[in-house]
Protein backbone atom coordinates (compact mmCIF):
# COMPACT_ATOMS: atom_id res chain seq x y z
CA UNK A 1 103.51 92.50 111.92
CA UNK A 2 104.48 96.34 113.08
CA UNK A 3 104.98 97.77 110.08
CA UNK A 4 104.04 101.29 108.87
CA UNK A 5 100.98 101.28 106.59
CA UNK A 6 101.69 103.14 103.41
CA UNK A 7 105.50 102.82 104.14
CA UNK A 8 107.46 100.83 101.56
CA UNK A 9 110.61 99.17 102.00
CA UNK A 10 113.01 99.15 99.09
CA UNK A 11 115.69 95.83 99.54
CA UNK A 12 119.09 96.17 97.02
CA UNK A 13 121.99 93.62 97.12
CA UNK A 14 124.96 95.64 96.44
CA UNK A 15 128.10 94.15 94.92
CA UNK A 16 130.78 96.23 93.29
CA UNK A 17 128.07 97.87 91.23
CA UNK A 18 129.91 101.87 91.07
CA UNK A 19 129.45 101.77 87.42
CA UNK A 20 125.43 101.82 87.42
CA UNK A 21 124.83 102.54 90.94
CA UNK A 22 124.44 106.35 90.92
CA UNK A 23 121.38 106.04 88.31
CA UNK A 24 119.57 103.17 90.16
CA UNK A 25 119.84 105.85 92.92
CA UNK A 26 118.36 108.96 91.40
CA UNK A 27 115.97 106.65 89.74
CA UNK A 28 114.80 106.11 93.21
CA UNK A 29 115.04 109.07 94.57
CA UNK A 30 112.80 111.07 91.90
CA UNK A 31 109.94 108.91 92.50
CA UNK A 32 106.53 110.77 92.83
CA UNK A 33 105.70 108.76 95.85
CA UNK A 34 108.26 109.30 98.54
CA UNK A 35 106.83 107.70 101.57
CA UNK A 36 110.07 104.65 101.18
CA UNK A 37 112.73 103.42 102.89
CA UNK A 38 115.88 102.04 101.36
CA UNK A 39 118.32 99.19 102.59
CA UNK A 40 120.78 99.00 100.49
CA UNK A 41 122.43 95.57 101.51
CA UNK A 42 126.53 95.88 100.49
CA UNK A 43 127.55 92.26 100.23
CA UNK A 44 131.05 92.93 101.10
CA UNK A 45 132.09 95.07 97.42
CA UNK A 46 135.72 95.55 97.08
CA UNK A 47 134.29 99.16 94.46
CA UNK A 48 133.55 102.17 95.27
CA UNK A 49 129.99 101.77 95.84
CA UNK A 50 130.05 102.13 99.56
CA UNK A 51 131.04 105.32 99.18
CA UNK A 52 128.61 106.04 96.80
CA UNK A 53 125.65 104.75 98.47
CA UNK A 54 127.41 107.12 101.94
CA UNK A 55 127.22 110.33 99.75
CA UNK A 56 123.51 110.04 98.78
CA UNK A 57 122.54 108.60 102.78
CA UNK A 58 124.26 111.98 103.52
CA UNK A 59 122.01 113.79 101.92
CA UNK A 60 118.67 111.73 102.23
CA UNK A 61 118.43 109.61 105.93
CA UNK A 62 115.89 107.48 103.96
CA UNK A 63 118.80 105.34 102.48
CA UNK A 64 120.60 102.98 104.70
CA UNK A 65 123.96 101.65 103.77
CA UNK A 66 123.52 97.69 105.61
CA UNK A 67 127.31 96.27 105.26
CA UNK A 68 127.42 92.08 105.44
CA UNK A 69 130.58 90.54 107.25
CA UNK A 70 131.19 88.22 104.59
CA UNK A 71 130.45 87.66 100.78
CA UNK A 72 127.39 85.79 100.89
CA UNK A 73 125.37 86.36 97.62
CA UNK A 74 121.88 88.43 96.90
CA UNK A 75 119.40 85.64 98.60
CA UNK A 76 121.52 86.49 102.53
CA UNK A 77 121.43 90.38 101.17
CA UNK A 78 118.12 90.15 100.58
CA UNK A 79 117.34 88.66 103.31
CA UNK A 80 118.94 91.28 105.75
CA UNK A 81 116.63 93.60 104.10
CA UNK A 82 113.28 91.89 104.90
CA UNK A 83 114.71 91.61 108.29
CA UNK A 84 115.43 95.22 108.74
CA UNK A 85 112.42 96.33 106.70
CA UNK A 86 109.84 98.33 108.51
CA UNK A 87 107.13 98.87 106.09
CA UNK A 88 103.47 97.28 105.07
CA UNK A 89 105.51 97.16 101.24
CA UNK A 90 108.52 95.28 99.94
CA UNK A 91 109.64 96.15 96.71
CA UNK A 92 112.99 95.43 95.29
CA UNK A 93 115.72 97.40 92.31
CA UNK A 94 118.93 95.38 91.43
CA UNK A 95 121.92 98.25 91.78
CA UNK A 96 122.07 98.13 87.84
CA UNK A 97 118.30 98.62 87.21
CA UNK A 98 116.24 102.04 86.51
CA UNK A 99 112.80 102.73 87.53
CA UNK A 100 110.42 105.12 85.91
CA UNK A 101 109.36 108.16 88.78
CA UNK A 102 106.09 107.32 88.69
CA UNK A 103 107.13 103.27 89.87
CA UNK A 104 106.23 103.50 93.66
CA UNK A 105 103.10 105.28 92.78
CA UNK A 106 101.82 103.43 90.09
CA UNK A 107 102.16 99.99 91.32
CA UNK A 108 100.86 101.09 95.31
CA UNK A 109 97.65 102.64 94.00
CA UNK A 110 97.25 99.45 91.55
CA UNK A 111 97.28 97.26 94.79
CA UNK A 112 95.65 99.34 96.48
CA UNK A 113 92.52 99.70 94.28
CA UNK A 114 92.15 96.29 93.77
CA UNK A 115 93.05 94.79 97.09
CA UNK A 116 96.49 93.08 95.92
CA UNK A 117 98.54 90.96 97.72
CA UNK A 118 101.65 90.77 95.03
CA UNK A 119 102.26 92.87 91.79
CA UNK A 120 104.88 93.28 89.39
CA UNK A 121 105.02 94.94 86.24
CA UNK A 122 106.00 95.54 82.32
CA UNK A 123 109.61 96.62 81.52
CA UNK A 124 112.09 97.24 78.68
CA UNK A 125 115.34 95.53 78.24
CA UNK A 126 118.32 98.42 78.42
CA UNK A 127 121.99 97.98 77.53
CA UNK A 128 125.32 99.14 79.33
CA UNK A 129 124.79 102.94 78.11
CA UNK A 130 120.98 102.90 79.06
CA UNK A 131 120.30 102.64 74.86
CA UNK A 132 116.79 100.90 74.22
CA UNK A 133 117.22 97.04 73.32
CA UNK A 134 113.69 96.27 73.31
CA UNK A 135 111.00 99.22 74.54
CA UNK A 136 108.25 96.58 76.24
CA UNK A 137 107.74 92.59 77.03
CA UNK A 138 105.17 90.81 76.51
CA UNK A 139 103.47 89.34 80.15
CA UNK A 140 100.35 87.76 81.24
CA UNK A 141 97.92 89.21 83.19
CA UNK A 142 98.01 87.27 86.16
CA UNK A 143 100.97 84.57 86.97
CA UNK A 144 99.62 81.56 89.31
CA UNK A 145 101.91 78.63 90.90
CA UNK A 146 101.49 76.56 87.83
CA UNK A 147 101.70 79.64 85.28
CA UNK A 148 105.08 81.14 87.02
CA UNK A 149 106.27 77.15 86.48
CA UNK A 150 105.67 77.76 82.62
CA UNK A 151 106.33 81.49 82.34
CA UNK A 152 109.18 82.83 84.52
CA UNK A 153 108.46 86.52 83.84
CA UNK A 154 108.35 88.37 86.59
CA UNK A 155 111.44 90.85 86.88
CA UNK A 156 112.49 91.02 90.50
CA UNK A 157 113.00 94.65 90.05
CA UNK A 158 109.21 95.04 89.51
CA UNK A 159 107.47 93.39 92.67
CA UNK A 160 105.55 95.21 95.00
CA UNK A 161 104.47 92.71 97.81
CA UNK A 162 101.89 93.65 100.53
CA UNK A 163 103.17 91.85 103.65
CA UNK A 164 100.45 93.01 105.90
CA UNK A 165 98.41 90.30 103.60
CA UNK A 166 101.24 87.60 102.69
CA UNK A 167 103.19 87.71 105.81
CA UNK A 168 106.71 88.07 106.00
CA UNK A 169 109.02 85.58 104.31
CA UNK A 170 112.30 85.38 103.56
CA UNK A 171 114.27 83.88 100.18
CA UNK A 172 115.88 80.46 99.98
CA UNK A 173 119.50 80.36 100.39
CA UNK A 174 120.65 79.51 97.01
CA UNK A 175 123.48 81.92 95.11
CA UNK A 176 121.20 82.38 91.89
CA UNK A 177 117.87 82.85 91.12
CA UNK A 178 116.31 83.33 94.29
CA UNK A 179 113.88 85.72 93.39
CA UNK A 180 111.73 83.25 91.24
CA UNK A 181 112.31 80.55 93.80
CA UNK A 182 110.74 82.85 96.34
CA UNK A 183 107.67 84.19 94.00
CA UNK A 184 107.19 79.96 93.62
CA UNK A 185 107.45 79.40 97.28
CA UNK A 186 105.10 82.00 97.76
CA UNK A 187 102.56 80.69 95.79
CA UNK A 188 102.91 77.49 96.18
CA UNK A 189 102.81 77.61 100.17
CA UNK A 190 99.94 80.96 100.74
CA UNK A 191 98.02 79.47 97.98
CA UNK A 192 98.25 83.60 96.03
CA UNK A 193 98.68 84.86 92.51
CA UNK A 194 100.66 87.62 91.14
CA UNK A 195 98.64 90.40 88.90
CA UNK A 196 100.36 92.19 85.96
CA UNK A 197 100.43 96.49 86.31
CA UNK A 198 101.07 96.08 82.03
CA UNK A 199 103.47 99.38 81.66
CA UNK A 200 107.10 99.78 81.50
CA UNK A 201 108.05 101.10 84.62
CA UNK A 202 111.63 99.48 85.09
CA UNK A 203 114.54 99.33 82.78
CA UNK A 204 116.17 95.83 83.50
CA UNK A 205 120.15 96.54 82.37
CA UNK A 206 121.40 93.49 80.37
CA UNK A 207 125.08 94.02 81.46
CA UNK A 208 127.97 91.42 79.94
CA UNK A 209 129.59 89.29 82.30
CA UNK A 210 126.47 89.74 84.61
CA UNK A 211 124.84 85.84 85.85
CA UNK A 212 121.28 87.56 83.84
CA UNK A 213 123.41 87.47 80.94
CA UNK A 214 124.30 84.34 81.31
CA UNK A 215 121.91 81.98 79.31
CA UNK A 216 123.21 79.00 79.92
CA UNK A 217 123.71 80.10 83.77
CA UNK A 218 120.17 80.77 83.81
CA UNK A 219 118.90 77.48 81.90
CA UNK A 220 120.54 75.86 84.76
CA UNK A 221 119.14 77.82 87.33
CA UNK A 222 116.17 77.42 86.27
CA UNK A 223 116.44 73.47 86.34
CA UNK A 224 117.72 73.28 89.72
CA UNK A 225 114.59 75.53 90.68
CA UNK A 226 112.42 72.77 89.54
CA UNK A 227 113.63 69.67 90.20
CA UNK A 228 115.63 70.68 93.96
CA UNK A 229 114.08 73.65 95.13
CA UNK A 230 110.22 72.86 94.07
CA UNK A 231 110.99 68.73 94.05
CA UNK A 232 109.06 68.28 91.02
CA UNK A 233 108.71 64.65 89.46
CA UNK A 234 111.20 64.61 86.31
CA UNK A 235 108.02 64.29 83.81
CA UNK A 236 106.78 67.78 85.21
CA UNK A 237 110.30 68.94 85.39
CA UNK A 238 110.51 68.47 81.33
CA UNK A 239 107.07 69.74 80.17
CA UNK A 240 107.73 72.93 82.63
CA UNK A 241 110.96 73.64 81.51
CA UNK A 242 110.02 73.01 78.30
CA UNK A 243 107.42 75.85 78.45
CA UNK A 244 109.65 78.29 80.31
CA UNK A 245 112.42 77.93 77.65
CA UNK A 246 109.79 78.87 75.04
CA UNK A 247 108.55 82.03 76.72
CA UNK A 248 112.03 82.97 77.95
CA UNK A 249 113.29 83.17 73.55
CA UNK A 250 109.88 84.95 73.02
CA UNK A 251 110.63 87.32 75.83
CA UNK A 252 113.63 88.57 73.75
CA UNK A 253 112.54 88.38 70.45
């Protein structure tokens, strides 16, 4: 792979998200580390968050407006990104999200320093008006195939992933949750485990009407995951699930 060492490659599906986008943006662009890239992935929104996202390229040739021919969903934005990507680092903010400025830093010299192949990291639970619903979560350390199974808690908006060392990859084409399909594919095909940097360095936006919001949505999901994506035998399908509905009440409690 050609990809710049030290360069990292921030992927955002964008659809009709004006109302948050502007602060995902400056969240971005006040990060202490500023050797990025940004391709920001507009899955054809009918907002104005093109026009958004052309005012701040303007002014910073870093971000890259990528514009999809047809509605498609996050897993085909995504997936532009990783194939337009030209850095050694793929990380990834959802256009409602916040990072803290010292994100891109942190979490590179964490990897760095301990020779990691994929990272994510703690964060706080925010509401519409950026209020403080719950200040930290409670992860593990380390997430392996079989832990991720029981313990879905890695925020997309958190991973750093050193492709130099996994290889590139690409998400599976499903609408929803494609992020923790593609952390389980990961592991599950590379053989890898993910390692914990335990601060809060993104605010995850719980935003009504949004499919994260969506419990049920996401108990479904999550089912699908397991028993069509990873083809698991209906007895492990149960005493996963069973596990990841546990950890996903404690998560919010």
């Amino acid at each position: 792979m050609n990809s710049k060492s030290g360069l990292v490659s921030i992927i955002t599906p964008v659809y009709n998200a004006e109302r948050f986008l502007k602060k995902t943006i400056e969240s971005v662009l006040n990060q202490s580390y500023q050797n990025w890239e940004w391709l920001l992935v507009n899955d054809c929104s009918n907002d104005i968050s093109v026009r958004i996202i052309q005012e701040f390229a303007q002014e910073d040739s870093r971000i890259q407006l990528v514009n999809l021919s047809k509605n498609s969903g996050a897993a085909v934005a995504r997936n532009k990104g990783l194939e337009l990507a030209r850095g050694r680092y793929i990380s990834f903010i959802d256009s409602d999200d916040v990072w803290e400025y010292c994100k891109l830093e942190k979490q590179l010299a964490f990897m760095q320093e301990k020779a990691l192949y994929f990272t994510y990291t703690n964060f706080s639970l925010i509401d519409e008006s950026g209020e403080t619903l719950k200040e930290t979560v409670d992860l593990p350390e380390r997430l392996d195939y079989n832990g991720l199974l029981k313990n879905t808690a890695i925020a997309c908006s958190t991973v750093m992933i050193d492709r130099e060392k996994i290889g590139d990859f690409r998400m599976p084409l499903v609408r929803k949750g494609q992020d923790t399909a593609t952390w389980l594919m990961l592991m599950r095909e590379r053989k890898i485990e993910a390692y914990a940097l335990n601060e809060v360095l993104n605010h995850y936006r719980q935003v009504s009407g949004s499919i994260s919001s969506n419990k049920l949505s996401a108990l479904k999901r999550t089912w699908y995951t397991y028993r069509h994506l990873e083809k698991l035998p209906l007895y492990q399908c149960i005493y996963y699930y069973s596990h990841y509905v546990f950890q996903a009440i404690k998560r919010r409690l």
